[in-house]
C-alpha atoms as a PDB file:
ATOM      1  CA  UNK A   1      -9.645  -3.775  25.518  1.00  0.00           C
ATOM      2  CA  UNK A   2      -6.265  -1.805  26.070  1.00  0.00           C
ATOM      3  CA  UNK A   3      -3.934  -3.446  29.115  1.00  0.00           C
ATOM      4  CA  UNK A   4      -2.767  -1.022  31.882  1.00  0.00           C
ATOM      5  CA  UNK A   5       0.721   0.031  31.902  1.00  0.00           C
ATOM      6  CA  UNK A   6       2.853  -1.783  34.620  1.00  0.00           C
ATOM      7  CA  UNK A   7       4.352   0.172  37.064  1.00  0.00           C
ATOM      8  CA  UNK A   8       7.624  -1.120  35.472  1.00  0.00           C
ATOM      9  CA  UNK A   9       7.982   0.675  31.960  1.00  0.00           C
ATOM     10  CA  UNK A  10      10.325  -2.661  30.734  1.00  0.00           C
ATOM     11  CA  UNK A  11       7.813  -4.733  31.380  1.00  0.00           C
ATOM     12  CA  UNK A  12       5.514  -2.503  28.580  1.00  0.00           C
ATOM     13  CA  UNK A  13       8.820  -2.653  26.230  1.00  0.00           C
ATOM     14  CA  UNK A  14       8.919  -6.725  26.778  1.00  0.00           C
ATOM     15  CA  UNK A  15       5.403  -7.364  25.573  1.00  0.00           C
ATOM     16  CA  UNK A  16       6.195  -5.668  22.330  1.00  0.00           C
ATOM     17  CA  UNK A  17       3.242  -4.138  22.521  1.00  0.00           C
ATOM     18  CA  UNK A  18       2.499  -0.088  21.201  1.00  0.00           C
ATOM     19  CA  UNK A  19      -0.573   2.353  21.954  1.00  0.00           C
ATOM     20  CA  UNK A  20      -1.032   3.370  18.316  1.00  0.00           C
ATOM     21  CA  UNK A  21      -3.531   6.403  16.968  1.00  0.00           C
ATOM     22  CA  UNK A  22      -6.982   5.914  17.623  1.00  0.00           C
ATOM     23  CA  UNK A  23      -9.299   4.435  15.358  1.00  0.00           C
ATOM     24  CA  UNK A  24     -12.979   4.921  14.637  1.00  0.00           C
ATOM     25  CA  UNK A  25     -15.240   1.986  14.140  1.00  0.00           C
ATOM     26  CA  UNK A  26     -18.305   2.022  12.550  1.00  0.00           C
ATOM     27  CA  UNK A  27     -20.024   4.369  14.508  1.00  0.00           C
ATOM     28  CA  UNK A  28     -17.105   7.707  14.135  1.00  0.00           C
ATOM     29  CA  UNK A  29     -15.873   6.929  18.076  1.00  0.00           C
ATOM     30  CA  UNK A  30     -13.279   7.151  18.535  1.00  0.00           C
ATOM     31  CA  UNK A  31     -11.146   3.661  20.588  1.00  0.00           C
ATOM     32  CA  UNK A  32      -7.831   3.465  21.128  1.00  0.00           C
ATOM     33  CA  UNK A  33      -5.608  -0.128  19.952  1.00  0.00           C
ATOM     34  CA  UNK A  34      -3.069  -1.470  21.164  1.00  0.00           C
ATOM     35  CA  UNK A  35      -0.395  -3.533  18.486  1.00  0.00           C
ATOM     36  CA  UNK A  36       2.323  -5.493  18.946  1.00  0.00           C
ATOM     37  CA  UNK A  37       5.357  -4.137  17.518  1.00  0.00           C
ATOM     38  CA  UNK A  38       5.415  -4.048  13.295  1.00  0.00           C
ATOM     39  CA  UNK A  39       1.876  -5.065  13.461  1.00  0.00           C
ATOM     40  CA  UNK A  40       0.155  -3.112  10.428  1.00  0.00           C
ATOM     41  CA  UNK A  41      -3.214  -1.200  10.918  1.00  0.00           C
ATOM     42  CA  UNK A  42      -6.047  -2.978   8.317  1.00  0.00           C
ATOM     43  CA  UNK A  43      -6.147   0.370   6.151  1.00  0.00           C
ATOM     44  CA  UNK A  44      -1.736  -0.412   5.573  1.00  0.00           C
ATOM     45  CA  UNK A  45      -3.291  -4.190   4.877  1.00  0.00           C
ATOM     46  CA  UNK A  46      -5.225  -3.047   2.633  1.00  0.00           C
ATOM     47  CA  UNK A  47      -2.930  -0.768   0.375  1.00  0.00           C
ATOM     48  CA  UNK A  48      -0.468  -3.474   0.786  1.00  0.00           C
ATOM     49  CA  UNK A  49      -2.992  -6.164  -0.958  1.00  0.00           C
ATOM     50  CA  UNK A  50      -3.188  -3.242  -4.088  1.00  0.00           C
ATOM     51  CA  UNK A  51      -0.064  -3.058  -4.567  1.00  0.00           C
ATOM     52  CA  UNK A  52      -0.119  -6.294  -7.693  1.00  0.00           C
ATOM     53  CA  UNK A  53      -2.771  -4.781  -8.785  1.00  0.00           C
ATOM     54  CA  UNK A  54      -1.031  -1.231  -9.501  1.00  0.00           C
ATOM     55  CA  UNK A  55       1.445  -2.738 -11.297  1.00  0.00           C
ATOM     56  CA  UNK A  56      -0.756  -5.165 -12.841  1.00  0.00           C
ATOM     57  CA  UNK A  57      -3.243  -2.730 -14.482  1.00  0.00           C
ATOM     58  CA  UNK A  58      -0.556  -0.233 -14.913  1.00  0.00           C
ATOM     59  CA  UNK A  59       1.320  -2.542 -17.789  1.00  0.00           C
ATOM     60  CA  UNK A  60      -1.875  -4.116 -19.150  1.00  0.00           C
ATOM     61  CA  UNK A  61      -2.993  -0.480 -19.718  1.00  0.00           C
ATOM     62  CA  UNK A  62      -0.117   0.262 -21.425  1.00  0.00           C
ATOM     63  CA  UNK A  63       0.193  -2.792 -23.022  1.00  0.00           C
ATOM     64  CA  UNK A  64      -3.745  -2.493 -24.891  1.00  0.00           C
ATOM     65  CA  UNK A  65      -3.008   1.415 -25.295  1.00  0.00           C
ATOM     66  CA  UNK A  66       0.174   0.851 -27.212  1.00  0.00           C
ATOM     67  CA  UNK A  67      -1.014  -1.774 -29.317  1.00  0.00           C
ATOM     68  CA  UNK A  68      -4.158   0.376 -30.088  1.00  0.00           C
ATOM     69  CA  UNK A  69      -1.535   3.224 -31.302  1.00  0.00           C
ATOM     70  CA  UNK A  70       0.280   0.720 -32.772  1.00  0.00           C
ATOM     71  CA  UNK A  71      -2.630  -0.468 -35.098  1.00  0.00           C
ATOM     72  CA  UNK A  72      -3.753   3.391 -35.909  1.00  0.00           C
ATOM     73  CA  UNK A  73       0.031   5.163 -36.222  1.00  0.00           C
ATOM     74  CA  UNK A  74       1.311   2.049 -38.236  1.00  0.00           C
ATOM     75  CA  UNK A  75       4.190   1.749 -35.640  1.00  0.00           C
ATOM     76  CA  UNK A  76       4.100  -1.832 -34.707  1.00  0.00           C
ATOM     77  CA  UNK A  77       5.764  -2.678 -32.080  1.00  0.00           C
ATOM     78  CA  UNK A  78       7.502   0.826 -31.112  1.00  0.00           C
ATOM     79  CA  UNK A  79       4.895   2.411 -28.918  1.00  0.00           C
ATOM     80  CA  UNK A  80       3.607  -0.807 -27.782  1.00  0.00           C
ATOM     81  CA  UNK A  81       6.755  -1.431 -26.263  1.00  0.00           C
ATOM     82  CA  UNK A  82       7.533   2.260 -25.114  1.00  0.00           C
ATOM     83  CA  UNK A  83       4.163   2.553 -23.250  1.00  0.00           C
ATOM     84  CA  UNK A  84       4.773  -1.052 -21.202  1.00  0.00           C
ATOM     85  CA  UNK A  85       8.031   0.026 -20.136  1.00  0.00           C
ATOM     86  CA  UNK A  86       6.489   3.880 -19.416  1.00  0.00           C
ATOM     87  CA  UNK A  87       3.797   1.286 -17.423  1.00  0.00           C
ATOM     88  CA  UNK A  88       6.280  -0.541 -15.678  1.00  0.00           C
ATOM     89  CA  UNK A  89       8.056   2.923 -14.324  1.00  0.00           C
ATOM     90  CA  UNK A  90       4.917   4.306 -13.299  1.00  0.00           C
ATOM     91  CA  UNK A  91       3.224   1.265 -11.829  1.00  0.00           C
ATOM     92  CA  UNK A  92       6.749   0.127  -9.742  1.00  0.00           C
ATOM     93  CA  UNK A  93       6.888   4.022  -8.679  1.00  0.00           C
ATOM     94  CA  UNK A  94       3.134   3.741  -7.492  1.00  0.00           C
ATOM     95  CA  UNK A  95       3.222   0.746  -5.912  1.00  0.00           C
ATOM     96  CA  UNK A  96       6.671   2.243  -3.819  1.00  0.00           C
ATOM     97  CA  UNK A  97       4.662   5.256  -2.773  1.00  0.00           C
ATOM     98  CA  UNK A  98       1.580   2.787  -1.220  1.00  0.00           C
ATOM     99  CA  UNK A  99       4.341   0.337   0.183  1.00  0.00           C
ATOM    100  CA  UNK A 100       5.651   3.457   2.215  1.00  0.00           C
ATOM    101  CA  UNK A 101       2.301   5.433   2.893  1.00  0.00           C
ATOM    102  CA  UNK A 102       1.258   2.095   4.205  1.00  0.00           C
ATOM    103  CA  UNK A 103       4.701   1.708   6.685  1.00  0.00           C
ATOM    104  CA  UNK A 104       3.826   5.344   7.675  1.00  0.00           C
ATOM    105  CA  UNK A 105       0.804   4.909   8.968  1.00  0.00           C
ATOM    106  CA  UNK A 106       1.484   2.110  11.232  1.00  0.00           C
END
């Protein structure tokens, strides 16, 4: 259910409402939706909801990994602590890359 453009392109810009891509529903159609302005798509919900969890699993990972090496190199706590910050930096730089992939595809 799209509106029809006014004859009167400020009164389009005043609504704050954008035509954005199509979507497909469930079927592969094609239907076009219109947004109001910063209004994300449910696929950019979606990646935005994974984002704790990237950097959630990404340190606890790291975090059971190092303290397995840990146990079998005899390093304790050197690698434990060099993987969580390693999980950190990858899991902050993961979750910045689905934070903008998710703007982008307003």
């Amino acid at each position: 259910m799209s509106r029809q453009p006014s004859a009167r392109p400020e009164d389009d810009d005043a609504a704050g409402e954008t035509e954005s891509p199509p979507e497909t529903d469930a079927t592969g159609a094609a239907r076009h939706v219109t947004r109001k302005a910063g209004e994300l798509s449910p696929r950019s919900m979606i990646a935005a909801f994974a984002v704790p969890w990237i950097m959630v699993l990404a340190v606890l990972g790291a975090a059971i990994g190092g303290g397995f090496l840990d146990r079998w190199l005899n390093t304790t706590p050197w690698l434990t602590i060099a993987l969580i910050v390693l999980g950190v930096l990858g899991g902050g730089l993961q979750a910045y890359r689905s934070i903008m992939k998710a703007l982008r595809g307003k």
